[in-house]
C-alpha atoms as a PDB file:
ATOM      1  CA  UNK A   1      89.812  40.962  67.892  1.00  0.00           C
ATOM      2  CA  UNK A   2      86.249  40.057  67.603  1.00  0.00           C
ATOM      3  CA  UNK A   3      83.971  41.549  64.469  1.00  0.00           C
ATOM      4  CA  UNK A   4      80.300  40.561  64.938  1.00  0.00           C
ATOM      5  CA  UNK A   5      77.738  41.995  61.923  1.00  0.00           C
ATOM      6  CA  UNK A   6      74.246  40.804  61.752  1.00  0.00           C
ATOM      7  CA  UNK A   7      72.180  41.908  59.060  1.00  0.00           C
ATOM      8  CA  UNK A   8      69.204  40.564  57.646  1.00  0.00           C
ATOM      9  CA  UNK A   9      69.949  40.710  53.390  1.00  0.00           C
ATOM     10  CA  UNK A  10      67.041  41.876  51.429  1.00  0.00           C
ATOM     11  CA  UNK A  11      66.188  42.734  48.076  1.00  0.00           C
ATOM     12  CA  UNK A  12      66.438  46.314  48.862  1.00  0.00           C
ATOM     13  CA  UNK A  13      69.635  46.348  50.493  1.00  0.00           C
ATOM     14  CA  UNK A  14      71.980  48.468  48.766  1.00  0.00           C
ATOM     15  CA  UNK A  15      74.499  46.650  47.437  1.00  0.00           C
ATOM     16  CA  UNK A  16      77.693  48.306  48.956  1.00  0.00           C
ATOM     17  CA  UNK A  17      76.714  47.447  52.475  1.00  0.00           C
ATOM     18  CA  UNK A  18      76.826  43.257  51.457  1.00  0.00           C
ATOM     19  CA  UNK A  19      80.125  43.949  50.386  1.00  0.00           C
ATOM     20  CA  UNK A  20      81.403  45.910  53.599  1.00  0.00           C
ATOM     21  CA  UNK A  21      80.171  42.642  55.484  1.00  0.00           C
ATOM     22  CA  UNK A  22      81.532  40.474  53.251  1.00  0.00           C
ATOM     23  CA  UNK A  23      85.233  42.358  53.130  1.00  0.00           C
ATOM     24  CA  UNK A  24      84.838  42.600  56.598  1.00  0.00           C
ATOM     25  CA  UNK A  25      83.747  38.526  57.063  1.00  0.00           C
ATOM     26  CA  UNK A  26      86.664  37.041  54.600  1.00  0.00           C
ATOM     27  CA  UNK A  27      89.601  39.485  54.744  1.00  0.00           C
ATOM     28  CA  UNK A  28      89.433  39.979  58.385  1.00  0.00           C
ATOM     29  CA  UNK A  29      89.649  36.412  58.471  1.00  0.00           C
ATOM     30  CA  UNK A  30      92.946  36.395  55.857  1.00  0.00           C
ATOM     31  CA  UNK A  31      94.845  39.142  57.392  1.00  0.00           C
ATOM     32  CA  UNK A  32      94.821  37.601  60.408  1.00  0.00           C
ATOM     33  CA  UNK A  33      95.688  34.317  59.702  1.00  0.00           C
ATOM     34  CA  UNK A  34      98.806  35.785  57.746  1.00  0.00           C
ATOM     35  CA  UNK A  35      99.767  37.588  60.587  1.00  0.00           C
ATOM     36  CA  UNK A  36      99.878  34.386  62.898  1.00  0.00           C
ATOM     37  CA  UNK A  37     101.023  32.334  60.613  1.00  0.00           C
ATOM     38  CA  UNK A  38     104.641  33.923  59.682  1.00  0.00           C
ATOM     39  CA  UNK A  39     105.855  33.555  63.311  1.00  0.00           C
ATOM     40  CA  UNK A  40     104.923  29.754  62.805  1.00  0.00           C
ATOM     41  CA  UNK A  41     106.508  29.370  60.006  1.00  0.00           C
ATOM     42  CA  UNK A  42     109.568  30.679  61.727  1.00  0.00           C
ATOM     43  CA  UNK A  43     109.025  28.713  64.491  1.00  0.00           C
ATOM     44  CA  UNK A  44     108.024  25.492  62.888  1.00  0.00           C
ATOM     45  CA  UNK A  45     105.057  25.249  65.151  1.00  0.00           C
ATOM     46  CA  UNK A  46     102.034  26.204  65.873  1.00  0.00           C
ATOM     47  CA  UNK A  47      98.348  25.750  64.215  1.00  0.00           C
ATOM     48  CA  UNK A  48      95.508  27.517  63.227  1.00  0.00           C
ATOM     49  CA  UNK A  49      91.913  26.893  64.081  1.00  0.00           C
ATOM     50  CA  UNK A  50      89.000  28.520  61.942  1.00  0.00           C
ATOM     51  CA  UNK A  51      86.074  28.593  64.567  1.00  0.00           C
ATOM     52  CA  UNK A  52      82.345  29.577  62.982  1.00  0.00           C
ATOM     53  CA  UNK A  53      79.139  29.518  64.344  1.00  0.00           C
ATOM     54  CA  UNK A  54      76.509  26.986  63.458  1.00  0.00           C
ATOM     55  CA  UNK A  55      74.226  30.031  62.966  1.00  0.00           C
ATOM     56  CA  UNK A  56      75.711  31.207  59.848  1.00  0.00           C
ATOM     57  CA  UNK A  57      73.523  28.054  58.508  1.00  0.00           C
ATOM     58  CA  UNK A  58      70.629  29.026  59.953  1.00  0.00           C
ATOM     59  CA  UNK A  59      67.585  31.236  57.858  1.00  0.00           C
ATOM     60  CA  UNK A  60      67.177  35.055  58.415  1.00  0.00           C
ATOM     61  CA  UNK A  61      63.352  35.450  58.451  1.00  0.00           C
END
């Protein structure tokens, strides 16, 4: 599952919609992760690898 959200953050933005991107950037992210992880724990293998793009470092104009 792939969540993609581009937005360009300005003063006028209403509040609510950060958080919705936010929520959706983080806990995504977390509930995921826990759902992987607790057949690895009963397995005693596996990893997990957090993959980002550079452009989340990059300026919005």
């Amino acid at each position: 599952m792939l969540a993609w959200v581009t937005t360009v953050c300005l003063a006028s933005d209403r509040l609510s919609s950060n958080h919705k991107i936010l929520k959706l950037n983080v806990v995504a992210l977390l509930e995921l992760t826990h759902l992987f992880l607790a057949g690895m724990q009963q397995r005693r293998y596996g990893g997990i690898i957090n993959l980002s793009s550079i452009s989340a470092f990059q300026p919005i104009p």
